[in-house]
Protein backbone atom coordinates (compact mmCIF):
# COMPACT_ATOMS: atom_id res chain seq x y z
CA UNK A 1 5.32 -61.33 0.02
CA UNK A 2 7.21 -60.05 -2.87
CA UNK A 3 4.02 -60.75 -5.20
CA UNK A 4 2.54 -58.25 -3.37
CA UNK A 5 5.48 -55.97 -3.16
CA UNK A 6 5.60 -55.97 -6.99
CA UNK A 7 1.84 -55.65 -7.36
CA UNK A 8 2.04 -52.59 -5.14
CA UNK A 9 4.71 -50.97 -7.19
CA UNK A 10 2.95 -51.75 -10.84
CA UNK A 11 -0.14 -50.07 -9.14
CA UNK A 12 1.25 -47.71 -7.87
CA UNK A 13 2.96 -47.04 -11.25
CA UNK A 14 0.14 -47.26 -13.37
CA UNK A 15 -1.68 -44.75 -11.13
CA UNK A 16 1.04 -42.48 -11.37
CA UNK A 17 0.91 -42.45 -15.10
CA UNK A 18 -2.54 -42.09 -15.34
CA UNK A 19 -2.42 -38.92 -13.25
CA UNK A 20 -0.25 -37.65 -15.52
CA UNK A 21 -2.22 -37.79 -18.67
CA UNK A 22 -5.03 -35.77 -16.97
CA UNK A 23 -5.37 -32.56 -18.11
CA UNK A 24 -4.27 -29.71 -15.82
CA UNK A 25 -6.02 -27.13 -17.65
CA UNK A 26 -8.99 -27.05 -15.60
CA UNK A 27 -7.51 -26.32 -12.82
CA UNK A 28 -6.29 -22.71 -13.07
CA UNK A 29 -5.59 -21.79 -9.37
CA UNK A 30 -3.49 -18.53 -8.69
CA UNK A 31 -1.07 -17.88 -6.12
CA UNK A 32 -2.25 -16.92 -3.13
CA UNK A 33 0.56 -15.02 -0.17
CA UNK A 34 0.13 -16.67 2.91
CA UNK A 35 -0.25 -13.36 4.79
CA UNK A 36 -2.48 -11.74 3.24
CA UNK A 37 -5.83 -10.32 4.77
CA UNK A 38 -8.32 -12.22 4.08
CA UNK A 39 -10.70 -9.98 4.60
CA UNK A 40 -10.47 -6.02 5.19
CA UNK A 41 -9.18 -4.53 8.84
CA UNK A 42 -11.85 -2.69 10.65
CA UNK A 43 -8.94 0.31 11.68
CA UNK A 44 -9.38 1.09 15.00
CA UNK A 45 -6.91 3.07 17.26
CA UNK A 46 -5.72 -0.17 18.88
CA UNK A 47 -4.61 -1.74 15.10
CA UNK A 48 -3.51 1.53 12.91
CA UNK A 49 0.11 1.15 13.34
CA UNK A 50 0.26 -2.55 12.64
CA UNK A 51 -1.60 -1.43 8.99
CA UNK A 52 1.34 1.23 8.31
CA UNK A 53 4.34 -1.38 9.34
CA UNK A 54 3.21 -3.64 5.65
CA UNK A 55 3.95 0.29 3.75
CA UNK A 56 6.70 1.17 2.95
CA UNK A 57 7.47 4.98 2.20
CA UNK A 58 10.49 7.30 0.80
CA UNK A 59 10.25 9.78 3.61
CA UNK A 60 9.84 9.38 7.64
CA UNK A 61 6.44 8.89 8.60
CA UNK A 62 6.14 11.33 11.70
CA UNK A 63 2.58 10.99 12.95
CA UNK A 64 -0.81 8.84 12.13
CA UNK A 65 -3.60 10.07 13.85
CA UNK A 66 -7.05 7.93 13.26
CA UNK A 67 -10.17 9.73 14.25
CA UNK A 68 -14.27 9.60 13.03
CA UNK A 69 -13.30 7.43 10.40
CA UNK A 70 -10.55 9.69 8.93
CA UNK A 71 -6.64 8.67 9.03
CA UNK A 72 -3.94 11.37 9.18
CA UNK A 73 -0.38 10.93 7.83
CA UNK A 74 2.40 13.48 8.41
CA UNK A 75 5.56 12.52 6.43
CA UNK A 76 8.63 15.07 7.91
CA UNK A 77 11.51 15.70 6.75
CA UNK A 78 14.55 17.66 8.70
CA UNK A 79 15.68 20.95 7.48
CA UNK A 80 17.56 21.93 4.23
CA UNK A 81 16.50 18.02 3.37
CA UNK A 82 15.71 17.71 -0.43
CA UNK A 83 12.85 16.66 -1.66
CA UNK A 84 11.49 15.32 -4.32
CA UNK A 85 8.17 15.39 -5.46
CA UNK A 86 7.69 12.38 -7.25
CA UNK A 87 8.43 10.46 -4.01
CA UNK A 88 5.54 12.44 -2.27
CA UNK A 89 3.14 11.52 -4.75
CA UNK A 90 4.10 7.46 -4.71
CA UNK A 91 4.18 7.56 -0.69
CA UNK A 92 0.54 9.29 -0.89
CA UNK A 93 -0.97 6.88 -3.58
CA UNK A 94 0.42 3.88 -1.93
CA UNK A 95 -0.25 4.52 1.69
CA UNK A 96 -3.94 5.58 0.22
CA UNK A 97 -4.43 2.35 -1.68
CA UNK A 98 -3.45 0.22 1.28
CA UNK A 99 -5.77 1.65 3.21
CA UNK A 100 -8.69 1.84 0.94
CA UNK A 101 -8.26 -1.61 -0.04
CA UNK A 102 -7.21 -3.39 3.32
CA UNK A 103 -9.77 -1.69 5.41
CA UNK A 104 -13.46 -1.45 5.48
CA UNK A 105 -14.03 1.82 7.73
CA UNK A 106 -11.78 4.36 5.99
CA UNK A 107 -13.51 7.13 4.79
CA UNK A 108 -10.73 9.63 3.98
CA UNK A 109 -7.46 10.34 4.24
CA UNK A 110 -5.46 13.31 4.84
CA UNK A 111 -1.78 13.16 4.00
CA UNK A 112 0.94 16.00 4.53
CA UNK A 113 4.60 16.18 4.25
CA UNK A 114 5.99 18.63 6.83
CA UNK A 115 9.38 20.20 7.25
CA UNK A 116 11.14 20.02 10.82
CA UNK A 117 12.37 23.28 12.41
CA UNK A 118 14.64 23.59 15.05
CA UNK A 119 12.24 24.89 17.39
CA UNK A 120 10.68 22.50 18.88
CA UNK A 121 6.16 21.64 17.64
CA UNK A 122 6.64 23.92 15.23
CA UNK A 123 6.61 22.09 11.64
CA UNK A 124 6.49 23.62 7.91
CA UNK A 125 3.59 22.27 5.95
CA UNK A 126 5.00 21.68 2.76
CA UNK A 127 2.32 19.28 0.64
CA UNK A 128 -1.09 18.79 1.62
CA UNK A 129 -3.44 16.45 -0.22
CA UNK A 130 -6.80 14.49 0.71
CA UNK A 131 -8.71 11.53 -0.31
CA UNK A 132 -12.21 10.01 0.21
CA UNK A 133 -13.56 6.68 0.05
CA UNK A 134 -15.73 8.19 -2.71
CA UNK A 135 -13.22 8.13 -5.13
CA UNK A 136 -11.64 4.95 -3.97
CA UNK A 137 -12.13 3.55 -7.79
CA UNK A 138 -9.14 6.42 -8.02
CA UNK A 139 -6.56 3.97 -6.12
CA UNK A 140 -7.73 1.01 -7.10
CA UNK A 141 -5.02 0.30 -9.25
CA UNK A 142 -1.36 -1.17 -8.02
CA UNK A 143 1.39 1.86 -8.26
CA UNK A 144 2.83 -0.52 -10.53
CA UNK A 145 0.06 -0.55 -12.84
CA UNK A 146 0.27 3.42 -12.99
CA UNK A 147 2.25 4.98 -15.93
CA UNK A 148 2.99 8.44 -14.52
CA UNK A 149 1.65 8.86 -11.09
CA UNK A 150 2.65 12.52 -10.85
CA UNK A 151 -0.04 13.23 -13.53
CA UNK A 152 -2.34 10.89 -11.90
CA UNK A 153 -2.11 12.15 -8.00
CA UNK A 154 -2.33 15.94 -9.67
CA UNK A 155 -5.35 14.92 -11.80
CA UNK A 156 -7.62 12.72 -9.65
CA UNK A 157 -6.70 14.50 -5.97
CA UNK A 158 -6.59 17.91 -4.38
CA UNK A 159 -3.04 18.59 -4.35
CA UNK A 160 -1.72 22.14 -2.51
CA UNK A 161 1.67 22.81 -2.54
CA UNK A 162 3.59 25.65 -0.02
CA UNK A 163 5.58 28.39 -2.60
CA UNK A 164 8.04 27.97 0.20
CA UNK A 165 8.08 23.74 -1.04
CA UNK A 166 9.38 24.83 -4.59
CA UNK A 167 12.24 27.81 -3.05
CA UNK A 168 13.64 25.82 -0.17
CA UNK A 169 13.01 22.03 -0.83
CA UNK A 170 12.22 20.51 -3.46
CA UNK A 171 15.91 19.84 -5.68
């Protein structure tokens, strides 16, 4: 019995060294989350919200409305609220990159950032901009990756801004 014992360990050992000495460089494997789609959402009304819950944003989302292949984000903000417009710009390029890349049946999206009155249904449109899937090679890169994104959003998107955005709001 201990024969065997020992001959199991020296194997064992021997084994373990020889793994060793194999070269790991053929096997390059990257990191993959354990969460992560692994293929892209067909959005439907049933799923939209679960989508938004993995974005997170500087301002309140207020209202996503999904309809003919088109998703609609209202951002709102209460009054006299500052705001700046960098943040608007990185919660529009993120929440349109998510969806472009996590979904297959996005077409376009329509972002605005509203102001809250104190009447109630009645809302300020402050920032208005729009995306299609056609430029989708425009989000395709991580925010991270992105050097300025205010020059970027401005540059690859229709932006419109309210004159009442830069008296009022923004800081």
């Amino acid at each position: 019995m201990p024969r065997r014992l020992f001959a199991a360990i020296a194997v064992s050992a021997f084994l373990a060294l020889m793994l060793s000495l194999v070269p790991n460089a053929g096997w390059n494997q990257t990191d993959v989350p354990t969460f992560q789609a692994s293929r892209p959402i067909h959005l439907s009304e049933q799923n939209a919200l679960d989508l938004f819950t993995t974005v997170e944003t500087h301002y309140n989302i207020k209202r996503i409305k999904w309809e003919n292949s088109s998703v609609y984000v209202d951002l709102a903000v209460k009054p006299k609220e500052t705001v700046e417009l960098t943040r608007v710009y990185r919660d529009f390029y993120s929440l349109t990159h998510e969806l472009f890349t996590n979904t297959d049946n996005v077409k376009q999206v329509y972002f605005r950032m509203l102001e809250e009155t104190d009447e109630p249904r009645e809302q300020r449109l402050l920032v208005a901009i729009d995306s299609s899937r056609a430029k989708e090679s425009a989000v395709s890169k991580p925010i991270a990756d992105l050097q300025d994104v205010d020059r970027y959003v401005k540059g690859s998107f229709p932006v419109r801004i309210d004159p009442y955005f830069y008296e009022r709001i923004s800081p």
